[in-house]
C-alpha atoms as a PDB file:
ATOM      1  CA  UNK A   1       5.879 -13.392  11.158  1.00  0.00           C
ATOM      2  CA  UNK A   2       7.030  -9.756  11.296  1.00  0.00           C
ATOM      3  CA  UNK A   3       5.346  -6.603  12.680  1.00  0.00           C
ATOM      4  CA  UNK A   4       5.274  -3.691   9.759  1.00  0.00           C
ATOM      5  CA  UNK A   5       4.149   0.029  10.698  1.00  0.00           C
ATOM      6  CA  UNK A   6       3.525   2.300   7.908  1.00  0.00           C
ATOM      7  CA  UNK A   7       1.918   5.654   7.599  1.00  0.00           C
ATOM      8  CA  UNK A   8      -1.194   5.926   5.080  1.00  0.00           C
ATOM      9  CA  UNK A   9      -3.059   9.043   4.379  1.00  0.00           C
ATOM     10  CA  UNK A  10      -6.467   9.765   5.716  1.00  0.00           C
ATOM     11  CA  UNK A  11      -8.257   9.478   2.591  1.00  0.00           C
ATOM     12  CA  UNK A  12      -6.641   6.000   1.951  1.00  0.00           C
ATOM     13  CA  UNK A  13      -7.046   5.092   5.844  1.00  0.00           C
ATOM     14  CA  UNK A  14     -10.680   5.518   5.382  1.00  0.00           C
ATOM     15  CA  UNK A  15     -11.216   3.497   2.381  1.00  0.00           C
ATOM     16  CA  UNK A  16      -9.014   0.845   4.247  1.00  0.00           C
ATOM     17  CA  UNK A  17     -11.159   1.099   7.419  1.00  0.00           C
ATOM     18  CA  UNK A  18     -14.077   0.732   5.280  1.00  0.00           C
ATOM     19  CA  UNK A  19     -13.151  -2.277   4.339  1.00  0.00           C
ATOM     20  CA  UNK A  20     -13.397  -0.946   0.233  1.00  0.00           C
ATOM     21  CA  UNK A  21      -9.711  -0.510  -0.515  1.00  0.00           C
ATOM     22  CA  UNK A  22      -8.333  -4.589  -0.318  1.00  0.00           C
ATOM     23  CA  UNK A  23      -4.844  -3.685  -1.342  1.00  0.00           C
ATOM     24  CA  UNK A  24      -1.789  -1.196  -0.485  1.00  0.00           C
ATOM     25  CA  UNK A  25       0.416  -0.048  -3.339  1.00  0.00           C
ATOM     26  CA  UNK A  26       3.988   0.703  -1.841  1.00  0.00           C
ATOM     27  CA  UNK A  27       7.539   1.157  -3.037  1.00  0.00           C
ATOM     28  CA  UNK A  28       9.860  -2.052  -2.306  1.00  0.00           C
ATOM     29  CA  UNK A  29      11.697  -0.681   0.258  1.00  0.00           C
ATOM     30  CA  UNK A  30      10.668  -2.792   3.118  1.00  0.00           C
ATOM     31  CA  UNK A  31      10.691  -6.664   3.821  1.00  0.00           C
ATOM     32  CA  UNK A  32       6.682  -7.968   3.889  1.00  0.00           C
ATOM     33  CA  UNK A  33       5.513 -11.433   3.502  1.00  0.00           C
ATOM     34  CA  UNK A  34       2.689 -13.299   3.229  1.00  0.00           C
ATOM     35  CA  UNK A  35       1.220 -13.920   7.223  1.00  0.00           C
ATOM     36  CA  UNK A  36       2.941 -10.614   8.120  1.00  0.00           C
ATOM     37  CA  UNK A  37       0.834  -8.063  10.019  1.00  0.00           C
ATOM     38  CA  UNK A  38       1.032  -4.715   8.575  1.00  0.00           C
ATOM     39  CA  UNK A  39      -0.008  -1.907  11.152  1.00  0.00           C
ATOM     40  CA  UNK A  40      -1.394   1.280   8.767  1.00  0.00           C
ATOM     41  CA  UNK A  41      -0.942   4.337  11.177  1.00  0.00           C
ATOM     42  CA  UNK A  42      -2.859   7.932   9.996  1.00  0.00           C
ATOM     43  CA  UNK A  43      -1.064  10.081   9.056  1.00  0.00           C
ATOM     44  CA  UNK A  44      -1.723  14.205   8.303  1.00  0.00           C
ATOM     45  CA  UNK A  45       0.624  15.113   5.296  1.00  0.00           C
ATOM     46  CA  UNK A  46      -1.112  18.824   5.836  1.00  0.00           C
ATOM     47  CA  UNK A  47      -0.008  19.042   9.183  1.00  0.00           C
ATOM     48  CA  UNK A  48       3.011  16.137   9.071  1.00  0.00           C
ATOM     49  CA  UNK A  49       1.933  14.592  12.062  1.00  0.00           C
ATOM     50  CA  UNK A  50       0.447  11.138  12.968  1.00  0.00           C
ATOM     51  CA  UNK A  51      -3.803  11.365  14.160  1.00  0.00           C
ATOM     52  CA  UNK A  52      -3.772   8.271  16.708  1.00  0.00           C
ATOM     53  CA  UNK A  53      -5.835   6.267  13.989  1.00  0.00           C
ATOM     54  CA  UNK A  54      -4.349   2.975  13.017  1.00  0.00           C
ATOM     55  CA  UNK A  55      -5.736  -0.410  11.551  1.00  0.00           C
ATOM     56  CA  UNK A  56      -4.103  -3.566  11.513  1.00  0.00           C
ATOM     57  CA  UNK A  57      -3.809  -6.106   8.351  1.00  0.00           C
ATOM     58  CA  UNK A  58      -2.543  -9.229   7.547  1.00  0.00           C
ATOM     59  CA  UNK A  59      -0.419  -9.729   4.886  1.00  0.00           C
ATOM     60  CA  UNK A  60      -2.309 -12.470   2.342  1.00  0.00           C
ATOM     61  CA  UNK A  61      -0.500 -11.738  -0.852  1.00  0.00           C
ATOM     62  CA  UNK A  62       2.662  -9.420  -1.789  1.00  0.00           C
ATOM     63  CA  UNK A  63       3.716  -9.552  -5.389  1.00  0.00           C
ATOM     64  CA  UNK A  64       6.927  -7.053  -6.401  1.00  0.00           C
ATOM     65  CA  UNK A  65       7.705  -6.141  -9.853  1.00  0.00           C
ATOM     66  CA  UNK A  66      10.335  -3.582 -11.092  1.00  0.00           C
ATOM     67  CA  UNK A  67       9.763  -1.396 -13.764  1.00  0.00           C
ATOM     68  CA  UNK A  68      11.807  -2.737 -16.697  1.00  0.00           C
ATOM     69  CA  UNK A  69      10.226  -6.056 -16.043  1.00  0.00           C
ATOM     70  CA  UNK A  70       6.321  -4.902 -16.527  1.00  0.00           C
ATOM     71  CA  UNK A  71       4.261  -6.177 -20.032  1.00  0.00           C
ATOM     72  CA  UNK A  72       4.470  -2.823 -21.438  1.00  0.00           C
ATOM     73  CA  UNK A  73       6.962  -0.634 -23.130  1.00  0.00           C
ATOM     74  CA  UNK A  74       8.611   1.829 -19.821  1.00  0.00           C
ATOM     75  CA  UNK A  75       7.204   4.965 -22.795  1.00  0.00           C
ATOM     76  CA  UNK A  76       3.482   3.583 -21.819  1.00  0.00           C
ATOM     77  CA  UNK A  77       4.181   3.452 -18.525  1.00  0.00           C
ATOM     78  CA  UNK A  78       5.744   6.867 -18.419  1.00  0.00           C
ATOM     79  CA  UNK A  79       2.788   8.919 -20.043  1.00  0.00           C
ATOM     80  CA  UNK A  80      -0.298   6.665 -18.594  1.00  0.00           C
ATOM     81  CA  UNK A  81       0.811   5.477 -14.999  1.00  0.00           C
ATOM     82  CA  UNK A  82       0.213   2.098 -13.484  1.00  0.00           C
ATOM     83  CA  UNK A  83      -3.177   0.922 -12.134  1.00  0.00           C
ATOM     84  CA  UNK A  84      -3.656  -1.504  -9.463  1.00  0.00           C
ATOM     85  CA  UNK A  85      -7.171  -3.046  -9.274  1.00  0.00           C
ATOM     86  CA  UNK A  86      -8.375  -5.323  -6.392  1.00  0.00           C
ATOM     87  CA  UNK A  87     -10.844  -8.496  -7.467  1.00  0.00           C
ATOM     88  CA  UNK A  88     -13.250 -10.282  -5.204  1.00  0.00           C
END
């Protein structure tokens, strides 16, 4: 089981902490698997520095998709955006 540190913005880190936001929406640009821990540090994009805040996760699901492999036409995609939406 790895050890994953990524920055999140306040806004997000508070939702996290919160316990409302159940999911992180990232680019594939980093190994993450299932059992993993992922370690969310804050970070200030204002001031581009990190606050000392972090939370730690565990990793239950990870699902990847690319772009040209989505249900709808990259056009639909382009003009409306992608929404993620986390179930209980």
């Amino acid at each position: 089981m790895a050890i994953i540190k990524n920055k999140i913005w306040p806004e997000y880190f508070e939702s996290v902490t919160s316990g409302k936001k159940k999911f992180e929406l990232r680019l594939n640009d980093f190994e993450v698997n299932e059992g993993d821990t992922l370690i969310l540090q804050e970070y200030d994009p204002i001031s581009k520095e990190y606050t000392g805040r972090q939370v730690e996760k565990k990793v239950t699901y990870v699902g990847k998709f690319m772009i040209d492999k989505l249900f709808w036409p990259k056009e639909d995609i382009e003009e409306k955006g992608i929404q993620i939406i986390s179930i209980e």
